[in-house]
N, C-alpha and C. Protein backbone atom coordinates (compact mmCIF):
# COMPACT_ATOMS: atom_id res chain seq x y z
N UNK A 1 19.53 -17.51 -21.53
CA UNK A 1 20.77 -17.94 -20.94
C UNK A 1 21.85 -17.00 -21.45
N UNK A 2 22.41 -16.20 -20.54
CA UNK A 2 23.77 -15.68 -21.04
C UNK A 2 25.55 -16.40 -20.86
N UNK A 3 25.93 -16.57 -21.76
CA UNK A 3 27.39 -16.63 -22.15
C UNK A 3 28.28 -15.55 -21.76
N UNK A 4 29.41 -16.10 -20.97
CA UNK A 4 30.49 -15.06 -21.08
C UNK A 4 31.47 -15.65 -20.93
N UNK A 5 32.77 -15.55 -21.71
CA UNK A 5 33.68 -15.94 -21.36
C UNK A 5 35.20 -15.12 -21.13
N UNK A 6 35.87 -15.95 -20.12
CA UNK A 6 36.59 -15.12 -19.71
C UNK A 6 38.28 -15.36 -19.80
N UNK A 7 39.27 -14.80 -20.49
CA UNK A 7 40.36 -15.37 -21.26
C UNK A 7 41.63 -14.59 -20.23
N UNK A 8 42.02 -15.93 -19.29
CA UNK A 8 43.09 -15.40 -18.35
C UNK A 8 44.12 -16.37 -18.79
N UNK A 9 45.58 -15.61 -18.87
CA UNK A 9 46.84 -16.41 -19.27
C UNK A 9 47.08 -17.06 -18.62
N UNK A 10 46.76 -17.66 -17.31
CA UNK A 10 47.49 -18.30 -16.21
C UNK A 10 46.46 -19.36 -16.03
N UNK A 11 45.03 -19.59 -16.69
CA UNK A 11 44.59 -20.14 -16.36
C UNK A 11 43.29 -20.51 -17.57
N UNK A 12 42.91 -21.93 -17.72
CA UNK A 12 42.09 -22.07 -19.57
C UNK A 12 41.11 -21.21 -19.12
N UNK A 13 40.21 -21.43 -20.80
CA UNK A 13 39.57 -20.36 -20.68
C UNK A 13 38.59 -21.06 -19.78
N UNK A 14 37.42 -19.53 -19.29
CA UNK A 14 36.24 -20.44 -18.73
C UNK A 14 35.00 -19.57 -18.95
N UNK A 15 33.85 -20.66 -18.69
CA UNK A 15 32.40 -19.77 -19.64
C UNK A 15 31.68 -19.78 -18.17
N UNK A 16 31.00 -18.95 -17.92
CA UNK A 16 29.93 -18.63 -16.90
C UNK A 16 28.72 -18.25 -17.25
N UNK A 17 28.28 -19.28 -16.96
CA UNK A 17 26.71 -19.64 -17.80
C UNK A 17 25.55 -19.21 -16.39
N UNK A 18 24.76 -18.10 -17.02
CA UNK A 18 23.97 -17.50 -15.12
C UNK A 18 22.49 -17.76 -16.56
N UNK A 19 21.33 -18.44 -15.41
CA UNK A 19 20.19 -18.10 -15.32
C UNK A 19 19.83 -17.26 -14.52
N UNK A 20 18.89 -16.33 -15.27
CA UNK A 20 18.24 -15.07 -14.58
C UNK A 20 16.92 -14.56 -15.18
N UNK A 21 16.36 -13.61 -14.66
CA UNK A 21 15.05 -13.03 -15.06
C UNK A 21 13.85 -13.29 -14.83
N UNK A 22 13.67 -14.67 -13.65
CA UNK A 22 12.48 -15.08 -13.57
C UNK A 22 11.86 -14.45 -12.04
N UNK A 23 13.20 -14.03 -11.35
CA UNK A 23 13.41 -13.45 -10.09
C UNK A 23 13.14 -14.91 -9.26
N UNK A 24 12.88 -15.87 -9.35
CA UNK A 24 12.74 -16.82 -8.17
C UNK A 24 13.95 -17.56 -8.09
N UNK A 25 14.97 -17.50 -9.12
CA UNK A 25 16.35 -18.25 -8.35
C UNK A 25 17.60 -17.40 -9.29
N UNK A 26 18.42 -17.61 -9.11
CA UNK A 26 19.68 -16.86 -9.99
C UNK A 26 20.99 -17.99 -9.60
N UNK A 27 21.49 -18.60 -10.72
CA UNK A 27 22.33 -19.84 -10.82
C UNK A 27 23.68 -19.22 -11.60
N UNK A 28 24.23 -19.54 -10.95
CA UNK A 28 25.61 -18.96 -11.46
C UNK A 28 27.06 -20.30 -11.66
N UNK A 29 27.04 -20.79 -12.61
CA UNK A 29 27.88 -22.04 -12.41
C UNK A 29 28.94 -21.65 -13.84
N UNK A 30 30.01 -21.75 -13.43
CA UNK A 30 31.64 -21.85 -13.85
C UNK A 30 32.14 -23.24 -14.58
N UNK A 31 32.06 -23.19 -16.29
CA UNK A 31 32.95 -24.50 -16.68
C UNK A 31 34.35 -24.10 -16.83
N UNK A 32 34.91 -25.27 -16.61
CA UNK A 32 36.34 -25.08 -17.23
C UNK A 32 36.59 -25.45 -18.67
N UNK A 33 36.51 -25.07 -19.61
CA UNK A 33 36.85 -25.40 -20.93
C UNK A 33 37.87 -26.37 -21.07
N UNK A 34 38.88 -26.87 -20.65
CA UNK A 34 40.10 -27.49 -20.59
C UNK A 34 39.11 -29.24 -20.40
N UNK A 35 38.25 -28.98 -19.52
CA UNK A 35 37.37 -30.19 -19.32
C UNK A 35 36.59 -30.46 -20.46
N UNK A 36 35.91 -31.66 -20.92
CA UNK A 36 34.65 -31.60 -21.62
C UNK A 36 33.50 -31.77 -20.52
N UNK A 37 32.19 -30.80 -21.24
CA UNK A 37 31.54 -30.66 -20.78
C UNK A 37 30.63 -31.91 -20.86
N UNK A 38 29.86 -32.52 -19.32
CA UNK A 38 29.20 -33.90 -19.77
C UNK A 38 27.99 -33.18 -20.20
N UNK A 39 27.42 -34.44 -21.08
CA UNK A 39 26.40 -34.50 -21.24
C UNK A 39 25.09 -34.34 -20.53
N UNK A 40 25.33 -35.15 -19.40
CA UNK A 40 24.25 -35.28 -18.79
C UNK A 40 24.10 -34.03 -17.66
N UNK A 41 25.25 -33.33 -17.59
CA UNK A 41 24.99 -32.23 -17.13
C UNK A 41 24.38 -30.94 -18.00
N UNK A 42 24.74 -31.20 -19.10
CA UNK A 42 24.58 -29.86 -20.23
C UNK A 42 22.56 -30.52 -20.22
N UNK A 43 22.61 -31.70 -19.79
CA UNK A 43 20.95 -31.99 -20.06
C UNK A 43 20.13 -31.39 -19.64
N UNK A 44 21.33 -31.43 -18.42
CA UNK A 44 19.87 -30.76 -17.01
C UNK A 44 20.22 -29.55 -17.00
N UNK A 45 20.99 -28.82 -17.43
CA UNK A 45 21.01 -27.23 -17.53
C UNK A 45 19.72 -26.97 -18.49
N UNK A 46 19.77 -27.86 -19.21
CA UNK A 46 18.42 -27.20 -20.47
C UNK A 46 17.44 -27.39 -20.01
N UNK A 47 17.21 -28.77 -19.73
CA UNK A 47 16.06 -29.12 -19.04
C UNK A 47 15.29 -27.76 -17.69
N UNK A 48 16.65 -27.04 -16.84
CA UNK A 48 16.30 -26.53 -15.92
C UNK A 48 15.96 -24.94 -16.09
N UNK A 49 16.61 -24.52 -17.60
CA UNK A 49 16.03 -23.16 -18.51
C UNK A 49 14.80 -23.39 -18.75
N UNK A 50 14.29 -24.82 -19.78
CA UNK A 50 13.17 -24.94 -19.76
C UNK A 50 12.37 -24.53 -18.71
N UNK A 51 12.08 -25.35 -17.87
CA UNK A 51 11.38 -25.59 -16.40
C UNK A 51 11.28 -23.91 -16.21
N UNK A 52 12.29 -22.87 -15.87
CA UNK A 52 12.52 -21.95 -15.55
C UNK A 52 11.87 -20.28 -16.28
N UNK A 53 11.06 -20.78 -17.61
CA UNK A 53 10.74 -20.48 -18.64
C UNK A 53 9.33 -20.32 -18.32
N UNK A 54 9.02 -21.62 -18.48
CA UNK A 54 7.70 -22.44 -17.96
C UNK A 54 6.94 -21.74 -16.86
N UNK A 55 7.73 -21.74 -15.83
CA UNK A 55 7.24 -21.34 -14.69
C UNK A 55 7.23 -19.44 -14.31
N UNK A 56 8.10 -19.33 -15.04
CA UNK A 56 7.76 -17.89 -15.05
C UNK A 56 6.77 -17.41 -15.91
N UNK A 57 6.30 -18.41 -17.12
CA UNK A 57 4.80 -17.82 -17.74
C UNK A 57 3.73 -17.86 -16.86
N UNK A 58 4.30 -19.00 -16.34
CA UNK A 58 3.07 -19.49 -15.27
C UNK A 58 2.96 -18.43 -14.29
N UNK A 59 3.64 -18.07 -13.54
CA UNK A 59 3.73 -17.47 -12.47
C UNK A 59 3.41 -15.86 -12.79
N UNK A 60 3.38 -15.41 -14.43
CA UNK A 60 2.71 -14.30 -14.39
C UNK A 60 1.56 -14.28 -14.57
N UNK A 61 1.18 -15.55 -15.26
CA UNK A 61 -0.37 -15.78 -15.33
C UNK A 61 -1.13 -15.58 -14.32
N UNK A 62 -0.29 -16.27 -13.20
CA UNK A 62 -1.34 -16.28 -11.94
C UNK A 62 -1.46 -15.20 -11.46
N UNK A 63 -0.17 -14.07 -11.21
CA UNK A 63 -0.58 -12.72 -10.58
C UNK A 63 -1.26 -11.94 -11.33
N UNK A 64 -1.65 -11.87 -12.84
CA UNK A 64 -3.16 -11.39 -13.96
C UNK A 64 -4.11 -12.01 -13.27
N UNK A 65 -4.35 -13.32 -12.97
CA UNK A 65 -5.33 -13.91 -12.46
C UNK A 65 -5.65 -13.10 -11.47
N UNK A 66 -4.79 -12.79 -10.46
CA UNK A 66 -4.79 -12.71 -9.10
C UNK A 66 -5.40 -11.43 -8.80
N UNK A 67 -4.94 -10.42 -9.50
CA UNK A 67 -4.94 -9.31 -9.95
C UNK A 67 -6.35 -8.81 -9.90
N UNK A 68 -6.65 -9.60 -11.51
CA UNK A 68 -8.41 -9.42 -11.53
C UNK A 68 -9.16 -9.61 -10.97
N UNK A 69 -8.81 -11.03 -10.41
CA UNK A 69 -9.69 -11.65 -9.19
C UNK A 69 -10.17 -10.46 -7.64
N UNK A 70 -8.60 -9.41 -7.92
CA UNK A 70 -8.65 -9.00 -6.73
C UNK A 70 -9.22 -7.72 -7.06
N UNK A 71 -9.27 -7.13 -7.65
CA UNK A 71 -10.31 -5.73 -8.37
C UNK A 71 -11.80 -6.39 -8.41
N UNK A 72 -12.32 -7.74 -9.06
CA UNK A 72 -13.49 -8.28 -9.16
C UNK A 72 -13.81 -7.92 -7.65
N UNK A 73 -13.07 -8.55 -6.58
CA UNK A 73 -14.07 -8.44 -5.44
C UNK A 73 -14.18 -7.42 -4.47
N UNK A 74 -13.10 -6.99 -4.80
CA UNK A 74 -13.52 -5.04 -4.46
C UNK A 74 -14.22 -4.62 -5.08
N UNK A 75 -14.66 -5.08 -6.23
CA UNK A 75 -15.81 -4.25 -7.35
C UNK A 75 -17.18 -4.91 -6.48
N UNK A 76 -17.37 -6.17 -6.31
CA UNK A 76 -18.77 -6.71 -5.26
C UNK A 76 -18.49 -6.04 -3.93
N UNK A 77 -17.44 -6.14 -3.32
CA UNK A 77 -17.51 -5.50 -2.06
C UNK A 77 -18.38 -4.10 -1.91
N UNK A 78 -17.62 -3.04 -3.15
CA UNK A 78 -18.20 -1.68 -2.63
C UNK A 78 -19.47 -1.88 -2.89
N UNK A 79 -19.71 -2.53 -3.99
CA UNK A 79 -21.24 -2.67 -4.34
C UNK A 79 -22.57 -3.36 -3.47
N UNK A 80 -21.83 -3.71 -2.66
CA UNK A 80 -22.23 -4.33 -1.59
C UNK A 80 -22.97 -3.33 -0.50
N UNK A 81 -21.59 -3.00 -0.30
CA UNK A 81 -21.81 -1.67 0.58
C UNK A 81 -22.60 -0.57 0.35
N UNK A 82 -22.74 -0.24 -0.90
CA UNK A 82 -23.52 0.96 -1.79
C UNK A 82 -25.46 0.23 -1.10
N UNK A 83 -25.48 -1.16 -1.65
CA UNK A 83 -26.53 -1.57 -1.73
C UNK A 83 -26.84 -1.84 -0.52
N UNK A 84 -26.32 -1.64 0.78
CA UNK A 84 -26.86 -2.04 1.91
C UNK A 84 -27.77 -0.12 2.45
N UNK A 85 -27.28 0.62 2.20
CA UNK A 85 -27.62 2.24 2.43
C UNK A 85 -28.51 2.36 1.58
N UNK A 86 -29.42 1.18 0.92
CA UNK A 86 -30.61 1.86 0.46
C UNK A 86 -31.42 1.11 0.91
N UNK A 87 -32.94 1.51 1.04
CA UNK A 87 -34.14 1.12 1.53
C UNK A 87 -34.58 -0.16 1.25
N UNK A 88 -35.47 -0.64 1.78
CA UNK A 88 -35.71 -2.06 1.74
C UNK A 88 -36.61 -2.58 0.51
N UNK A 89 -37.52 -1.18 0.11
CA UNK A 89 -38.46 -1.38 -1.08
C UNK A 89 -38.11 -0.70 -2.37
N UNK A 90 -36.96 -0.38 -2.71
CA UNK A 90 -35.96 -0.05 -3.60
C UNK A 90 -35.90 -1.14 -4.81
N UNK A 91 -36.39 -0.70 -6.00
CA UNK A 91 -36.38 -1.68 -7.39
C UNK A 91 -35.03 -1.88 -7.70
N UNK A 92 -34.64 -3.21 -7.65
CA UNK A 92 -33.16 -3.15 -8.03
C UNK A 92 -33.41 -4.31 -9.22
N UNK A 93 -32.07 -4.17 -10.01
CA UNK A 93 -32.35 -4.75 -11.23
C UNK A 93 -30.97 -5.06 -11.98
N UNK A 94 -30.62 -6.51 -12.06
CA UNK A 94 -29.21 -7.18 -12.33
C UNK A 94 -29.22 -7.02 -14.11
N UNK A 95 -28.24 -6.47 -14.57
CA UNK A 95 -27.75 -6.70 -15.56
C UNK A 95 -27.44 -8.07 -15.99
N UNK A 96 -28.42 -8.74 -17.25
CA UNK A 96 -27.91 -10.00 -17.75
C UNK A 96 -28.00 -9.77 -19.33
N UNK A 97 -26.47 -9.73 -20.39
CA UNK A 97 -26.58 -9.34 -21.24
C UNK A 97 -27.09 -8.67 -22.11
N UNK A 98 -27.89 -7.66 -22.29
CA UNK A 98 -28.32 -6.64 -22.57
C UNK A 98 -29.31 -6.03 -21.96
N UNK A 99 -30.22 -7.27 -21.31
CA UNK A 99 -31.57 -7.08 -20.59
C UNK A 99 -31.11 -6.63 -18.80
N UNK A 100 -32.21 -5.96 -18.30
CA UNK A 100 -32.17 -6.10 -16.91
C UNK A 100 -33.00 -7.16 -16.30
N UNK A 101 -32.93 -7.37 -15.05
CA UNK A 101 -33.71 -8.64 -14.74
C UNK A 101 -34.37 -7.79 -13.20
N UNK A 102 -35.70 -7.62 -12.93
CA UNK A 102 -35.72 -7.48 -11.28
C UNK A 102 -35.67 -8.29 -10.50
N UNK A 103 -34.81 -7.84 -9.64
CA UNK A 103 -34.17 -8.48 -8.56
C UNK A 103 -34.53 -8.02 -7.44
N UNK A 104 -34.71 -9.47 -5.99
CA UNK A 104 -35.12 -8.57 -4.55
C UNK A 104 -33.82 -8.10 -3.92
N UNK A 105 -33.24 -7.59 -3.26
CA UNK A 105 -32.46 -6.98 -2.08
C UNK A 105 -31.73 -7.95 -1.87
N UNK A 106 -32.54 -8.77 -1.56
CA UNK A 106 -31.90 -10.57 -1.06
C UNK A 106 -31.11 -10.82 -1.88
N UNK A 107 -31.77 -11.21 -2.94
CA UNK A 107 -30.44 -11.90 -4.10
C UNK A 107 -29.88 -11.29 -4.91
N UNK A 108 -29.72 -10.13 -4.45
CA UNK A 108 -28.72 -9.56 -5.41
C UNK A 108 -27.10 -9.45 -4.40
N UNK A 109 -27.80 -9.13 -2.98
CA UNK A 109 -27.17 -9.22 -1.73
C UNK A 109 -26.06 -10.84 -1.63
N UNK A 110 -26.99 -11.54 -1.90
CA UNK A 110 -26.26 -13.41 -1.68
C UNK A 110 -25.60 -13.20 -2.73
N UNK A 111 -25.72 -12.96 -3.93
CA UNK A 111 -24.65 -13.32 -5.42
C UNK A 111 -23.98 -12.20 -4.87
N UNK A 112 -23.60 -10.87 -4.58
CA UNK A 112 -22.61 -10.61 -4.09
C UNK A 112 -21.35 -11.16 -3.35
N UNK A 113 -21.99 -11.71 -2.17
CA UNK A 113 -21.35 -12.32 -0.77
C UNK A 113 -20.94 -13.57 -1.67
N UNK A 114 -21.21 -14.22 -2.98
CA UNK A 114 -20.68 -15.76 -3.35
C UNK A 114 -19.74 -15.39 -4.43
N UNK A 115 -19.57 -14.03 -5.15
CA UNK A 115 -19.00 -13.46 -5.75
C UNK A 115 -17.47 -13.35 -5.19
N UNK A 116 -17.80 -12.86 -3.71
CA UNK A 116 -16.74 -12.24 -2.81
C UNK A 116 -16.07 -13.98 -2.63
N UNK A 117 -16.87 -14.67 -1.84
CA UNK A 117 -16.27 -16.00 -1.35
C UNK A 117 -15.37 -16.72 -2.60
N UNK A 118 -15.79 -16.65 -3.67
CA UNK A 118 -15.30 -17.68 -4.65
C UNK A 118 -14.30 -17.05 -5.24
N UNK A 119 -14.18 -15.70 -5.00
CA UNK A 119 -12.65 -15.09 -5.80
C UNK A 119 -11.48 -15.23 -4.40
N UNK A 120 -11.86 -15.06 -3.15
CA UNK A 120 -11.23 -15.53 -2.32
C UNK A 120 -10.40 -16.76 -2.28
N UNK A 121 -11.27 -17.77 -2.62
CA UNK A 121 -11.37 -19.10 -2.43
C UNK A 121 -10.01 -19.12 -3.54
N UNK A 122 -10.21 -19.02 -4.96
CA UNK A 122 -9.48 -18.80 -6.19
C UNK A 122 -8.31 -17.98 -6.11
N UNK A 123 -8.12 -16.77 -5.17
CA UNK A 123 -6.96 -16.19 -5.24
C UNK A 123 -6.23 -17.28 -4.50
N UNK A 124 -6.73 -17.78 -2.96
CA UNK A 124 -5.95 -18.87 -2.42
C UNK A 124 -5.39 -19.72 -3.15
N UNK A 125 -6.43 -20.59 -4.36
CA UNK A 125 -5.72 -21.37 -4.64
C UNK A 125 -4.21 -20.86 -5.58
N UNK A 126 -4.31 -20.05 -6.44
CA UNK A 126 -3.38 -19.46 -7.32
C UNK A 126 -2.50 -19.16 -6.31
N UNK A 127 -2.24 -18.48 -5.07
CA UNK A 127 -0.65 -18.60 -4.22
C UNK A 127 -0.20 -19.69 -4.19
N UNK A 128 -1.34 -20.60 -3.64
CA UNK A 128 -0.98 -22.17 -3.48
C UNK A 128 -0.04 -22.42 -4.60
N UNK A 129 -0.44 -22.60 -5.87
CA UNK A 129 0.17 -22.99 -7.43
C UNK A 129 1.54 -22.09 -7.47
N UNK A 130 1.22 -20.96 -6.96
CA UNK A 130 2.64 -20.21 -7.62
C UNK A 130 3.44 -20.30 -6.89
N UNK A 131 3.50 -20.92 -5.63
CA UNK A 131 4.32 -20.81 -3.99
C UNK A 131 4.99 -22.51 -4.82
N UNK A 132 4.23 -23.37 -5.61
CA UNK A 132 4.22 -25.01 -5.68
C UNK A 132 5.22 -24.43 -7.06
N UNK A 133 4.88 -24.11 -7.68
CA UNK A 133 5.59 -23.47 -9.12
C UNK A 133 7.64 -23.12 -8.75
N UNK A 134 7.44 -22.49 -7.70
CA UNK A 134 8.57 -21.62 -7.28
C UNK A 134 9.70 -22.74 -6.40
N UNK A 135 8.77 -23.53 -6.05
CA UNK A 135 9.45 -24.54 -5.00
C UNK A 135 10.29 -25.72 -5.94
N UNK A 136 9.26 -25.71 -7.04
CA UNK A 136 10.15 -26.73 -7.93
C UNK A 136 10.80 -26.67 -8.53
N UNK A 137 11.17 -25.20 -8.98
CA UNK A 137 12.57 -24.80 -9.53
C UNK A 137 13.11 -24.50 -8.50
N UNK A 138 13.30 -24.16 -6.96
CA UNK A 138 14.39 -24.42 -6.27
C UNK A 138 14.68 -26.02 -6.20
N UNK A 139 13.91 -26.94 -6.08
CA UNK A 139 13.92 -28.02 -5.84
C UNK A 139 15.69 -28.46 -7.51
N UNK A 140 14.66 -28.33 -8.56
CA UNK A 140 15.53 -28.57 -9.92
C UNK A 140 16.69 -27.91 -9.78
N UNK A 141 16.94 -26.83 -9.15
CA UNK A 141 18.38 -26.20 -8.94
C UNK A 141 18.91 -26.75 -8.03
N UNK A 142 18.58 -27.15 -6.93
CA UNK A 142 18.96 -27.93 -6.08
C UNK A 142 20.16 -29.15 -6.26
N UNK A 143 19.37 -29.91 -7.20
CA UNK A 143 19.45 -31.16 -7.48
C UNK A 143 20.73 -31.00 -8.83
N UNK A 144 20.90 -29.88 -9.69
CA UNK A 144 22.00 -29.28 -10.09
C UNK A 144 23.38 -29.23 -9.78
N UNK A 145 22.83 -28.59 -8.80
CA UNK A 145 23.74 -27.95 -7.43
C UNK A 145 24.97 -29.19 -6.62
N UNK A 146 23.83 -30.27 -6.68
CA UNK A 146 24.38 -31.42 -6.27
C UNK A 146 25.30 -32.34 -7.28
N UNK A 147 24.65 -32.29 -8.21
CA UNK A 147 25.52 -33.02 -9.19
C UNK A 147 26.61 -32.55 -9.76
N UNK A 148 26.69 -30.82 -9.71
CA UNK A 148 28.00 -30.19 -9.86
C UNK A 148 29.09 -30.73 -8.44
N UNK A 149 28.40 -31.16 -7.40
CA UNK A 149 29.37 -30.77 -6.39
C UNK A 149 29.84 -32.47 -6.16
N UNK A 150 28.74 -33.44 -6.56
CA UNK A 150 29.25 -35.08 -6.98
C UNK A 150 30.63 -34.78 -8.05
N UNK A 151 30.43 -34.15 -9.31
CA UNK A 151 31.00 -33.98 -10.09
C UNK A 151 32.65 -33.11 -9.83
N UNK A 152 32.47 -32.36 -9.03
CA UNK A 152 33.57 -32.24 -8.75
C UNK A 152 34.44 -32.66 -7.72
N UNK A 153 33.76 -33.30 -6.96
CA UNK A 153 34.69 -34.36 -5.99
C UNK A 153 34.92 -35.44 -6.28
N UNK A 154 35.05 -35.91 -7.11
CA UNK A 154 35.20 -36.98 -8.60
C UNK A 154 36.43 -36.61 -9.23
C-alpha cells in the first residue's frame, strides 16, 4: 500500500491511499484528514490488501502451473509425433525410474494421448480458478466503492 500526502493551503491535508501491483484492479481513493477515518472502512481497506495479496500469489501460481502443464504437453505431443514415423515392429521402451520397461506401440501411444488430455483438462481448470480469483477482487472493490459513495452522501 502506498501513502502520499498532499499539503494544500486552501484546503486540509489529504492522503491518497492506491492499491497496485497485482495488475487485476488499481484503487485509488482520497481521505480527507479534517474527517476521522471510520473504522469500518479502514477494515475493509485491509481486509481488501489482504484478499489482493492472496490472490496475486495465487494467480502466479496458476500461470507456473499453466506454464508447465503447457511445455508437458508439447513435450507428449512431439513425442507423439516422433513415435508415429516409426515402424510397427520397433522395440520401444518407457523410462520408469532408473529401469526401462518394454513397451508395445500401443501403449506407449494411449499414455501419450492421456498425458495430452489430462494437462488440457487441468490447464482449463486453472483459467477457470484464476478468471474466479480475479472476479472476486473486482467483486471486493466493488463493494468498497459503494460504501465510499453511501459514505459520502451521508
Amino acid at each position: 500500500m502506498i501513502y502520499q500526502t498532499m499539503y494544500q493551503p486552501t484546503k486540509p491535508a489529504q492522503v491518497r491511499v492506491m492499491f497496485e501491483g497485482c495488475g487485476l484492479c488499481d484503487v485509488l481513493i482520497v481521505f480527507n484528514m479534517a474527517a476521522p477515518i471510520d473504522l469500518e472502512l479502514k477494515k475493509a481497506f485491509a481486509e481488501l490488501q489482504a484478499k489482493m495479496i492472496d490472490t496475486q500469489q495465487k494467480a502466479k501460481l496458476a500461470d507456473l502451473q499453466i506454464d508447465q502443464l503447457t511445455r508437458m504437453k508439447k513435450h507428449a505431443n512431439l513425442t507423439h509425433a516422433e513415435i508415429k514415423t516409426l515402424p510397427e515392429n520397433t522395440r520401444m521402451y518407457e523410462g520408469v525410474g532408473r529401469m526401462f520397461i518394454l513397451q508395445s506401440k500401443e501403449d506407449i501411444n494411449t499414455q501419450l494421448t492421456e498425458k495430452q488430455k489430462s494437462a488440457e483438462e487441468k490447464i482449463k481448470e486453472l483459467e477457470q480458478k484464476k478468471t474466479y480469483l480475479e472476479r472476486s477482487v473486482k467483486d471486493a472493490e466493488d463493494n468498497i466503492r459503494e460504501m465510499l459513495m453511501s459514505r459520502r452522501a451521508q
